[in-house]
C-alpha atoms as a PDB file:
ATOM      1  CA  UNK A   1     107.061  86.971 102.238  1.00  0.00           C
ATOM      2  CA  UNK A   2     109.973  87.082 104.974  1.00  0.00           C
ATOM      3  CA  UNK A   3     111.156  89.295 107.021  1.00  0.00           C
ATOM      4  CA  UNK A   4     113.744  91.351 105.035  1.00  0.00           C
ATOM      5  CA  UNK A   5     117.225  91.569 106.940  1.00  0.00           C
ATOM      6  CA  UNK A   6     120.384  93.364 105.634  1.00  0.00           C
ATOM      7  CA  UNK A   7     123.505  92.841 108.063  1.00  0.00           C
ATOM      8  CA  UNK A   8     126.362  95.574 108.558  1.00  0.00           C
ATOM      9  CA  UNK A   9     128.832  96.303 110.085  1.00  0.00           C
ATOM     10  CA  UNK A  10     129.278  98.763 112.994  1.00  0.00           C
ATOM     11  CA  UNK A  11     131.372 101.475 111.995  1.00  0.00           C
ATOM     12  CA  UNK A  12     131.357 103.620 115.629  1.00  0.00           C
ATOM     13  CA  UNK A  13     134.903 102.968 117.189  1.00  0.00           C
ATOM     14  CA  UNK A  14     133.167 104.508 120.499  1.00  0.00           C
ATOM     15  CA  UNK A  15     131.165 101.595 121.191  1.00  0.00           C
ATOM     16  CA  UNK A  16     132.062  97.887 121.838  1.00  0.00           C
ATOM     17  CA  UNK A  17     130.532  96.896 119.619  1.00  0.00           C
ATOM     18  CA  UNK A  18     133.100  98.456 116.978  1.00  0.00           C
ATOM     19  CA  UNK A  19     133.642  96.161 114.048  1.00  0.00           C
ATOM     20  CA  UNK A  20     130.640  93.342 114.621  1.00  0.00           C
ATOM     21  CA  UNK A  21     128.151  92.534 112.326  1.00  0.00           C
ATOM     22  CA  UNK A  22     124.537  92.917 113.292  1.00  0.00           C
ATOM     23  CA  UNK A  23     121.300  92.352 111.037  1.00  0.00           C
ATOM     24  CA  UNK A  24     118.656  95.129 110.443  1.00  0.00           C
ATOM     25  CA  UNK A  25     115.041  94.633 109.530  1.00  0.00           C
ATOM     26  CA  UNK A  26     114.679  96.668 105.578  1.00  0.00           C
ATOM     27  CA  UNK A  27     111.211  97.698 105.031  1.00  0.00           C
ATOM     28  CA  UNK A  28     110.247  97.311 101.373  1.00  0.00           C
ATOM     29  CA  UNK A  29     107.536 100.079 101.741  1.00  0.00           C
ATOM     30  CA  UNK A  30     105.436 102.632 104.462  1.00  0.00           C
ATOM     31  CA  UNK A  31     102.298 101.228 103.649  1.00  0.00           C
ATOM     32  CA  UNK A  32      99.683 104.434 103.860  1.00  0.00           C
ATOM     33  CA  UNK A  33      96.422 104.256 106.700  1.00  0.00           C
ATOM     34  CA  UNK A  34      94.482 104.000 103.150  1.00  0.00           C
ATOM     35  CA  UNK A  35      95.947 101.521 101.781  1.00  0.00           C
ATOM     36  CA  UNK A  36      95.747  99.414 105.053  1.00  0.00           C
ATOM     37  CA  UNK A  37      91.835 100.658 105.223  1.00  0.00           C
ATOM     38  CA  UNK A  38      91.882  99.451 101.795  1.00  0.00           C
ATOM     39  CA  UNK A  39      93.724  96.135 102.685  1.00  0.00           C
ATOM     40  CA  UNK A  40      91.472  95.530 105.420  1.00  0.00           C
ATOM     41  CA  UNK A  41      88.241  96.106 103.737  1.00  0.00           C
ATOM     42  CA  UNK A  42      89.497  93.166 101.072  1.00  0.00           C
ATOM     43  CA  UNK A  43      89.902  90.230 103.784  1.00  0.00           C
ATOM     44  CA  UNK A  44      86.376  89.015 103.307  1.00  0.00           C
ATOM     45  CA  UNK A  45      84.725  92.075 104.715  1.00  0.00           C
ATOM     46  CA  UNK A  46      81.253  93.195 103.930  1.00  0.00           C
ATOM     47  CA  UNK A  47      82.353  96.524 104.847  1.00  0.00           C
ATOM     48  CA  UNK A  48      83.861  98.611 102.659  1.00  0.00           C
ATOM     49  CA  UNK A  49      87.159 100.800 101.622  1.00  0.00           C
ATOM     50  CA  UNK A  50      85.317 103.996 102.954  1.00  0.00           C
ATOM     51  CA  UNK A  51      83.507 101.982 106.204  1.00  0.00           C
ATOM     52  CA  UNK A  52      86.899 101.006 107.011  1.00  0.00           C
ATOM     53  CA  UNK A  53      89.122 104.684 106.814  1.00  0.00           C
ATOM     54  CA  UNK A  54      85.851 106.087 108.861  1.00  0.00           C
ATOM     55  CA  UNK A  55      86.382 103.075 112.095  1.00  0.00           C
ATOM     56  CA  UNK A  56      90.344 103.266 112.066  1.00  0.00           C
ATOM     57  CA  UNK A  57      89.920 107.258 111.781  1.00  0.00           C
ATOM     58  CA  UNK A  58      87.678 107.373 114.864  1.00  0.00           C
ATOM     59  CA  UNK A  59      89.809 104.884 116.770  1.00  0.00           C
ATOM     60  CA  UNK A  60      92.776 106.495 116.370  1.00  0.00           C
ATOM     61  CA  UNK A  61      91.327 110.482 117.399  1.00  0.00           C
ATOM     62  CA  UNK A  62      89.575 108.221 120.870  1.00  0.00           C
ATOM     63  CA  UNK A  63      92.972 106.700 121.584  1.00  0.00           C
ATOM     64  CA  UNK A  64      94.891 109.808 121.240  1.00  0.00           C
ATOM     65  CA  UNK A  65      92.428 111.533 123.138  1.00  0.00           C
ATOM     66  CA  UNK A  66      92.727 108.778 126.008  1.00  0.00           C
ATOM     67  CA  UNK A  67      96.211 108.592 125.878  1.00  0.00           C
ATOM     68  CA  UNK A  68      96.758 112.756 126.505  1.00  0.00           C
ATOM     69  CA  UNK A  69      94.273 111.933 129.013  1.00  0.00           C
ATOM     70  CA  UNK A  70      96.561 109.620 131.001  1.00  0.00           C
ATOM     71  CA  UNK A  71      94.849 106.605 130.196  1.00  0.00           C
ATOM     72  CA  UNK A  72      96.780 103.352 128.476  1.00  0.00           C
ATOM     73  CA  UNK A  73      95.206 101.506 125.432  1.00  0.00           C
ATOM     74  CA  UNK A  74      94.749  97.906 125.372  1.00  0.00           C
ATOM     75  CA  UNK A  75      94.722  97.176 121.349  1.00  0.00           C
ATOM     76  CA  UNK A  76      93.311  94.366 121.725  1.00  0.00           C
ATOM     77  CA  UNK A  77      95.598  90.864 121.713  1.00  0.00           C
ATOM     78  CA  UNK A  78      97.918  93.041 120.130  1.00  0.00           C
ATOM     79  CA  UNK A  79      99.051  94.730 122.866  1.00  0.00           C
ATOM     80  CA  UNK A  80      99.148  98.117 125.151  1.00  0.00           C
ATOM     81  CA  UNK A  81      99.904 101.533 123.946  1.00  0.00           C
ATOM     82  CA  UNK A  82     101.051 103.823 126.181  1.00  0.00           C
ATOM     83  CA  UNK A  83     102.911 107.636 126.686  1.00  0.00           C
ATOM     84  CA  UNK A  84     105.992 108.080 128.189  1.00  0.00           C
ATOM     85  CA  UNK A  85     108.107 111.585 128.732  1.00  0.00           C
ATOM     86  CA  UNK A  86     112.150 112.250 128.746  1.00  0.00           C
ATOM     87  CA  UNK A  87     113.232 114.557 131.240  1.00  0.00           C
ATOM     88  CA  UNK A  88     116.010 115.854 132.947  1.00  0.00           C
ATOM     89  CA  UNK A  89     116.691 115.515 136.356  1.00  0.00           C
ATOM     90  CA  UNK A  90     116.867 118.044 139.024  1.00  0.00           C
ATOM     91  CA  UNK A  91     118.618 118.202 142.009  1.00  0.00           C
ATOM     92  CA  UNK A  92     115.411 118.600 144.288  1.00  0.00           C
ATOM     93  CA  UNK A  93     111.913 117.792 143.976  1.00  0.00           C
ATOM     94  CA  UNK A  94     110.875 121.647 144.634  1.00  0.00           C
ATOM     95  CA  UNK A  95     113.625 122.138 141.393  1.00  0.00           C
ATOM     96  CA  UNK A  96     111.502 120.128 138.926  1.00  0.00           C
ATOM     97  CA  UNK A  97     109.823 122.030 136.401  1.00  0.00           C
ATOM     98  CA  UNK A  98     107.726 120.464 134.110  1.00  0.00           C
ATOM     99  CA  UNK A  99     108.405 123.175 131.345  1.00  0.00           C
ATOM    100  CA  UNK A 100     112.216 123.464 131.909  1.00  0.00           C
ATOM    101  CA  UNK A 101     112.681 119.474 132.925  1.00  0.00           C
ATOM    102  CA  UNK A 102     110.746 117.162 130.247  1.00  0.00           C
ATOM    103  CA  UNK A 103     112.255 116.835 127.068  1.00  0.00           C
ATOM    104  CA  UNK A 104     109.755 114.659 124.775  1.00  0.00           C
ATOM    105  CA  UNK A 105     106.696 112.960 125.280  1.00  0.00           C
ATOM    106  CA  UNK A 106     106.832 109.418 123.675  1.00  0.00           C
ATOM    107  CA  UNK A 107     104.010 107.526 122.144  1.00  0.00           C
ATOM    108  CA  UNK A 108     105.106 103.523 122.921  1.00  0.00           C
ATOM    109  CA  UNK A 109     103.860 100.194 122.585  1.00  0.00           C
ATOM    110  CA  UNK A 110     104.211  97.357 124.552  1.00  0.00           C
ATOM    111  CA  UNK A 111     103.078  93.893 122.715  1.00  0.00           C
ATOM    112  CA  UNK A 112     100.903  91.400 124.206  1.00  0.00           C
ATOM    113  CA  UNK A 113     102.539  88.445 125.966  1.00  0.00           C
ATOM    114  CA  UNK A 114      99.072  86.547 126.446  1.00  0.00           C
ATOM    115  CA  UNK A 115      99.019  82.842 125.417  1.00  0.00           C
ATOM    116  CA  UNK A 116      96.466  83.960 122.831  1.00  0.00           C
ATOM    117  CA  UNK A 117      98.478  85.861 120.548  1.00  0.00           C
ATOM    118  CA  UNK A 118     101.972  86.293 122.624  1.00  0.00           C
ATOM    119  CA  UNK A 119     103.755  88.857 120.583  1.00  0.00           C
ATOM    120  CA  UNK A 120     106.993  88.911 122.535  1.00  0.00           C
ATOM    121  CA  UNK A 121     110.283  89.142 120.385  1.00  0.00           C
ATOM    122  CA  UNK A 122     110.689  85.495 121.311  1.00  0.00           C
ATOM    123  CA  UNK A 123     107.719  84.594 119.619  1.00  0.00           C
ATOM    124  CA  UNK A 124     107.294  86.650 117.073  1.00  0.00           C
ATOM    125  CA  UNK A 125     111.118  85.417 115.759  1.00  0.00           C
ATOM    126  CA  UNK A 126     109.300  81.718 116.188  1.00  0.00           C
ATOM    127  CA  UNK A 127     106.225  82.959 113.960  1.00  0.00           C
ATOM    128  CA  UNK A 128     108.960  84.685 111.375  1.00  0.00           C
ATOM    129  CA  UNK A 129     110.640  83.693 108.426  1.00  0.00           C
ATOM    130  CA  UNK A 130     114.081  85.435 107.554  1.00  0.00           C
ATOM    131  CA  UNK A 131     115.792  86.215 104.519  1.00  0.00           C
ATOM    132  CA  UNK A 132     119.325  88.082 103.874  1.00  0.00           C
ATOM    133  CA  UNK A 133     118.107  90.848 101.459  1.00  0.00           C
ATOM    134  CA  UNK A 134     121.561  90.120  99.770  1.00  0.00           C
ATOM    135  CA  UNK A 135     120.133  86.854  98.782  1.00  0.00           C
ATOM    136  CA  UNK A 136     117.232  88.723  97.661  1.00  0.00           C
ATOM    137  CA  UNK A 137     118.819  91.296  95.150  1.00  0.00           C
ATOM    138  CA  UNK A 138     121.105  88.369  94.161  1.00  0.00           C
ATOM    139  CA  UNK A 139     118.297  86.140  93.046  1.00  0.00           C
ATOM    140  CA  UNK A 140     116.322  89.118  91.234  1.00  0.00           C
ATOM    141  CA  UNK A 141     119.910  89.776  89.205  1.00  0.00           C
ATOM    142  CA  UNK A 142     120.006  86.371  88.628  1.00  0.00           C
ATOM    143  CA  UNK A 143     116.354  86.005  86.890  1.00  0.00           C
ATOM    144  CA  UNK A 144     116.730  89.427  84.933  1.00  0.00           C
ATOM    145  CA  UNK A 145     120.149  87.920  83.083  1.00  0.00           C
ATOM    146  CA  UNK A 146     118.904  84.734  82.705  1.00  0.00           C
ATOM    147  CA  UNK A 147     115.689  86.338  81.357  1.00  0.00           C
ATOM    148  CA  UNK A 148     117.514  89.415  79.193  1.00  0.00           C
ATOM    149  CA  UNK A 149     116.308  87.771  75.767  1.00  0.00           C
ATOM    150  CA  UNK A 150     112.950  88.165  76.697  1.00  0.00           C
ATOM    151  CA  UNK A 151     112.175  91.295  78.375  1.00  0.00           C
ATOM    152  CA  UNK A 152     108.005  90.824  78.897  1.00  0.00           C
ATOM    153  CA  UNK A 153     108.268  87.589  80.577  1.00  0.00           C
ATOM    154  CA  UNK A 154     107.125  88.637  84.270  1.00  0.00           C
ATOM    155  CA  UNK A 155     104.195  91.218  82.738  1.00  0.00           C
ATOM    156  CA  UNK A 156     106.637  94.017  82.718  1.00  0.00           C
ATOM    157  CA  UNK A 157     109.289  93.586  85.334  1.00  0.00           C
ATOM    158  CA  UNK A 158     107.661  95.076  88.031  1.00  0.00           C
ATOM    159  CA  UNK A 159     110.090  96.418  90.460  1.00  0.00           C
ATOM    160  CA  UNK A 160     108.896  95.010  93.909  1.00  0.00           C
ATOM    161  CA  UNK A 161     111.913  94.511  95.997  1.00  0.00           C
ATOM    162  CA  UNK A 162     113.911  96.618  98.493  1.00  0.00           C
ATOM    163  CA  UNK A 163     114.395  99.966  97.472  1.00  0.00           C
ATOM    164  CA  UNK A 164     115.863 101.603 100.215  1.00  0.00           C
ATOM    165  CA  UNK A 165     115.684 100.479 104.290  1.00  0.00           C
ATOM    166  CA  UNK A 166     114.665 101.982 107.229  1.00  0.00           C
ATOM    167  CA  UNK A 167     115.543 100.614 110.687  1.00  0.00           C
ATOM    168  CA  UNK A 168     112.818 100.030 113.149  1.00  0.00           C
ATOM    169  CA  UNK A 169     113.799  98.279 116.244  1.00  0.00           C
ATOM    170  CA  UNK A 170     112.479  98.636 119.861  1.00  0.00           C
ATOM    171  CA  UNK A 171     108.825  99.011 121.022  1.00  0.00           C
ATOM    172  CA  UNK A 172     109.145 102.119 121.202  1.00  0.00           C
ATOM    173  CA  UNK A 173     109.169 103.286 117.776  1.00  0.00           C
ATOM    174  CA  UNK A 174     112.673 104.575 118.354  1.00  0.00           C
ATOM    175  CA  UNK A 175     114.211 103.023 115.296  1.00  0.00           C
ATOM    176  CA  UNK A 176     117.715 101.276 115.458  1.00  0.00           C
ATOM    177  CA  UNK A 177     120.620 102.992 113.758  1.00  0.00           C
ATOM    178  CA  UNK A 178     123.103 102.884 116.848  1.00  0.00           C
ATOM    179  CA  UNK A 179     124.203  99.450 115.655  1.00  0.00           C
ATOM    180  CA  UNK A 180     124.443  97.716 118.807  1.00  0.00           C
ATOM    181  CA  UNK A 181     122.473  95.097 118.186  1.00  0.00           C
ATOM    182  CA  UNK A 182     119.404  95.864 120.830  1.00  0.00           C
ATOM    183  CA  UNK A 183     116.708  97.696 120.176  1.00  0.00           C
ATOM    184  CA  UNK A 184     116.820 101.473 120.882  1.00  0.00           C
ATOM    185  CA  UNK A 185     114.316 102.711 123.877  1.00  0.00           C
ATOM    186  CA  UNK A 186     113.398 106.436 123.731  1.00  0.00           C
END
Protein backbone atom coordinates (compact mmCIF):
# COMPACT_ATOMS: atom_id res chain seq x y z
CA UNK A 1 0.00 0.00 0.00
CA UNK A 2 1.38 3.72 -0.47
CA UNK A 3 1.91 6.27 1.47
CA UNK A 4 -1.44 8.16 1.72
CA UNK A 5 -1.01 12.03 0.92
CA UNK A 6 -3.85 14.64 0.86
CA UNK A 7 -2.56 18.23 -0.32
CA UNK A 8 -4.11 21.65 1.01
CA UNK A 9 -3.87 24.63 0.98
CA UNK A 10 -2.46 27.00 3.64
CA UNK A 11 -5.05 29.10 4.91
CA UNK A 12 -2.74 31.31 7.66
CA UNK A 13 -2.28 34.84 5.98
CA UNK A 14 0.54 35.27 8.85
CA UNK A 15 2.91 33.05 7.29
CA UNK A 16 4.62 33.05 3.82
CA UNK A 17 3.58 30.49 3.06
CA UNK A 18 -0.13 31.93 2.73
CA UNK A 19 -1.95 30.44 -0.21
CA UNK A 20 0.61 27.35 -1.29
CA UNK A 21 -0.26 23.98 -1.51
CA UNK A 22 1.60 21.45 0.56
CA UNK A 23 0.91 17.54 0.88
CA UNK A 24 0.18 15.81 4.28
CA UNK A 25 0.75 12.19 5.13
CA UNK A 26 -3.33 10.70 6.13
CA UNK A 27 -3.09 7.81 8.34
CA UNK A 28 -5.78 5.25 7.54
CA UNK A 29 -5.66 3.89 11.18
CA UNK A 30 -3.63 4.04 14.95
CA UNK A 31 -2.77 0.62 14.83
CA UNK A 32 -2.99 -0.60 18.78
CA UNK A 33 0.59 -2.16 20.66
CA UNK A 34 -1.75 -5.46 20.40
CA UNK A 35 -2.44 -5.53 17.29
CA UNK A 36 1.26 -4.84 16.30
CA UNK A 37 2.19 -7.73 19.06
CA UNK A 38 -0.32 -9.56 17.17
CA UNK A 39 1.14 -8.54 13.70
CA UNK A 40 4.46 -9.41 14.76
CA UNK A 41 3.83 -12.74 16.22
CA UNK A 42 2.26 -13.69 12.48
CA UNK A 43 5.61 -12.97 10.38
CA UNK A 44 6.81 -16.52 10.67
CA UNK A 45 7.37 -16.43 14.38
CA UNK A 46 7.38 -19.41 16.62
CA UNK A 47 6.53 -17.13 19.30
CA UNK A 48 3.34 -16.23 19.98
CA UNK A 49 0.54 -13.27 20.28
CA UNK A 50 1.04 -13.34 24.17
CA UNK A 51 5.21 -14.00 23.93
CA UNK A 52 5.19 -11.03 21.85
CA UNK A 53 2.88 -8.19 24.11
CA UNK A 54 5.16 -9.66 27.19
CA UNK A 55 8.95 -8.63 25.09
CA UNK A 56 7.57 -5.22 23.60
CA UNK A 57 5.91 -4.57 27.21
CA UNK A 58 9.25 -5.08 28.98
CA UNK A 59 11.18 -3.12 26.36
CA UNK A 60 9.25 -0.32 26.44
CA UNK A 61 9.06 0.03 30.79
CA UNK A 62 13.50 -0.55 30.36
CA UNK A 63 13.61 2.22 27.78
CA UNK A 64 11.49 4.58 29.63
CA UNK A 65 13.25 3.82 32.62
CA UNK A 66 16.70 4.57 30.76
CA UNK A 67 15.53 7.42 29.11
CA UNK A 68 14.29 9.34 32.69
CA UNK A 69 17.57 8.11 33.60
CA UNK A 70 19.45 10.29 31.09
CA UNK A 71 20.47 7.62 28.97
CA UNK A 72 19.62 7.57 24.90
CA UNK A 73 18.22 4.36 23.21
CA UNK A 74 19.71 2.93 20.23
CA UNK A 75 16.53 0.91 18.64
CA UNK A 76 18.40 -0.92 16.85
CA UNK A 77 19.01 0.03 12.83
CA UNK A 78 16.05 1.91 13.39
CA UNK A 79 17.39 4.57 15.05
CA UNK A 80 18.02 6.63 18.53
CA UNK A 81 15.41 7.70 20.92
CA UNK A 82 16.08 10.32 22.99
CA UNK A 83 14.44 13.20 25.68
CA UNK A 84 14.57 16.61 25.14
CA UNK A 85 13.00 19.64 27.46
CA UNK A 86 11.45 23.27 26.36
CA UNK A 87 12.35 25.95 28.53
CA UNK A 88 12.43 29.44 28.91
CA UNK A 89 15.28 31.44 29.14
CA UNK A 90 16.55 33.49 31.92
CA UNK A 91 18.50 36.35 32.04
CA UNK A 92 21.35 34.76 34.27
CA UNK A 93 22.52 31.42 34.95
CA UNK A 94 21.93 31.92 38.92
CA UNK A 95 18.06 32.95 37.43
CA UNK A 96 17.39 29.48 35.97
CA UNK A 97 15.02 27.47 37.73
CA UNK A 98 14.32 24.23 36.69
CA UNK A 99 10.66 24.34 38.13
CA UNK A 100 9.81 27.91 36.92
CA UNK A 101 12.08 27.63 33.47
CA UNK A 102 11.29 24.14 31.61
CA UNK A 103 8.19 23.91 29.94
CA UNK A 104 7.86 20.15 28.53
CA UNK A 105 9.94 17.30 28.43
CA UNK A 106 9.88 15.70 24.89
CA UNK A 107 10.21 12.08 24.04
CA UNK A 108 12.07 12.23 20.26
CA UNK A 109 13.48 10.08 17.77
CA UNK A 110 16.16 10.45 15.61
CA UNK A 111 16.28 7.69 12.60
CA UNK A 112 19.24 5.80 11.68
CA UNK A 113 21.38 7.13 8.82
CA UNK A 114 23.65 3.86 8.72
CA UNK A 115 24.21 2.31 5.24
CA UNK A 116 22.37 -0.69 6.67
CA UNK A 117 19.01 0.54 6.96
CA UNK A 118 19.51 4.55 6.38
CA UNK A 119 16.18 5.89 7.40
CA UNK A 120 16.79 9.52 6.56
CA UNK A 121 13.79 11.43 4.88
CA UNK A 122 15.87 11.15 1.73
CA UNK A 123 15.72 7.62 1.78
CA UNK A 124 12.86 6.71 3.15
CA UNK A 125 10.97 9.02 0.16
CA UNK A 126 13.36 6.62 -2.22
CA UNK A 127 11.95 3.37 -0.38
CA UNK A 128 8.16 5.03 -0.62
CA UNK A 129 5.46 4.87 -2.90
CA UNK A 130 2.92 7.90 -3.01
CA UNK A 131 -0.56 8.22 -3.76
CA UNK A 132 -2.98 11.46 -3.75
CA UNK A 133 -5.74 10.14 -1.39
CA UNK A 134 -8.03 12.11 -3.87
CA UNK A 135 -7.16 9.54 -6.37
CA UNK A 136 -7.92 7.10 -3.79
CA UNK A 137 -11.59 8.06 -2.79
CA UNK A 138 -12.05 8.74 -6.55
CA UNK A 139 -11.24 5.22 -7.60
CA UNK A 140 -13.32 3.58 -4.60
CA UNK A 141 -16.49 5.91 -6.00
CA UNK A 142 -15.70 4.77 -9.16
CA UNK A 143 -15.88 0.79 -8.37
CA UNK A 144 -19.02 1.21 -5.99
CA UNK A 145 -21.13 2.87 -9.18
CA UNK A 146 -19.82 0.74 -11.55
CA UNK A 147 -20.57 -2.14 -9.12
CA UNK A 148 -24.22 -0.68 -7.70
CA UNK A 149 -26.15 -3.69 -9.45
CA UNK A 150 -24.42 -6.02 -7.48
CA UNK A 151 -23.93 -5.05 -4.02
CA UNK A 152 -21.95 -8.49 -2.57
CA UNK A 153 -19.33 -8.44 -5.11
CA UNK A 154 -16.18 -7.47 -2.84
CA UNK A 155 -17.56 -9.91 0.28
CA UNK A 156 -19.45 -7.05 1.71
CA UNK A 157 -17.88 -3.75 0.85
CA UNK A 158 -15.60 -3.52 3.48
CA UNK A 159 -14.81 0.01 4.22
CA UNK A 160 -10.90 0.13 4.31
CA UNK A 161 -9.88 3.48 3.11
CA UNK A 162 -9.19 6.89 4.72
CA UNK A 163 -11.52 7.79 7.21
CA UNK A 164 -10.26 10.72 8.69
CA UNK A 165 -6.25 12.06 8.74
CA UNK A 166 -3.96 12.93 11.19
CA UNK A 167 -0.73 14.83 10.44
CA UNK A 168 2.50 13.44 11.65
CA UNK A 169 5.53 15.16 10.44
CA UNK A 170 8.94 15.75 12.17
CA UNK A 171 10.98 13.26 14.30
CA UNK A 172 9.83 14.50 16.93
CA UNK A 173 6.41 13.32 17.13
CA UNK A 174 5.28 16.92 16.94
CA UNK A 175 2.74 16.43 14.21
CA UNK A 176 2.43 18.98 11.25
CA UNK A 177 -0.64 21.18 11.14
CA UNK A 178 1.27 24.64 10.75
CA UNK A 179 1.21 24.07 6.99
CA UNK A 180 4.53 25.18 6.12
CA UNK A 181 5.64 22.49 4.50
CA UNK A 182 8.62 21.28 7.08
CA UNK A 183 8.22 19.21 9.65
CA UNK A 184 7.32 20.69 13.09
CA UNK A 185 10.24 20.25 15.93
CA UNK A 186 8.97 20.46 19.55
Amino acid sequence: MPVLVKVSQNKNDKTAAFGKWYGRVVSTKTMSYQELCKHMSEHNSVYGEDVCLGVANKLQNCMLEQLLEGKKVQFGELGVFYLSVKSTGANKEEDFNLGANINGLFLCFSPSRTDVNNLSSKMLKKKASFMNVKDLVETKAKASTSGAGNENQNGGGSNSGSNGGSNSGGNTGGGGDDNSGEPNEN
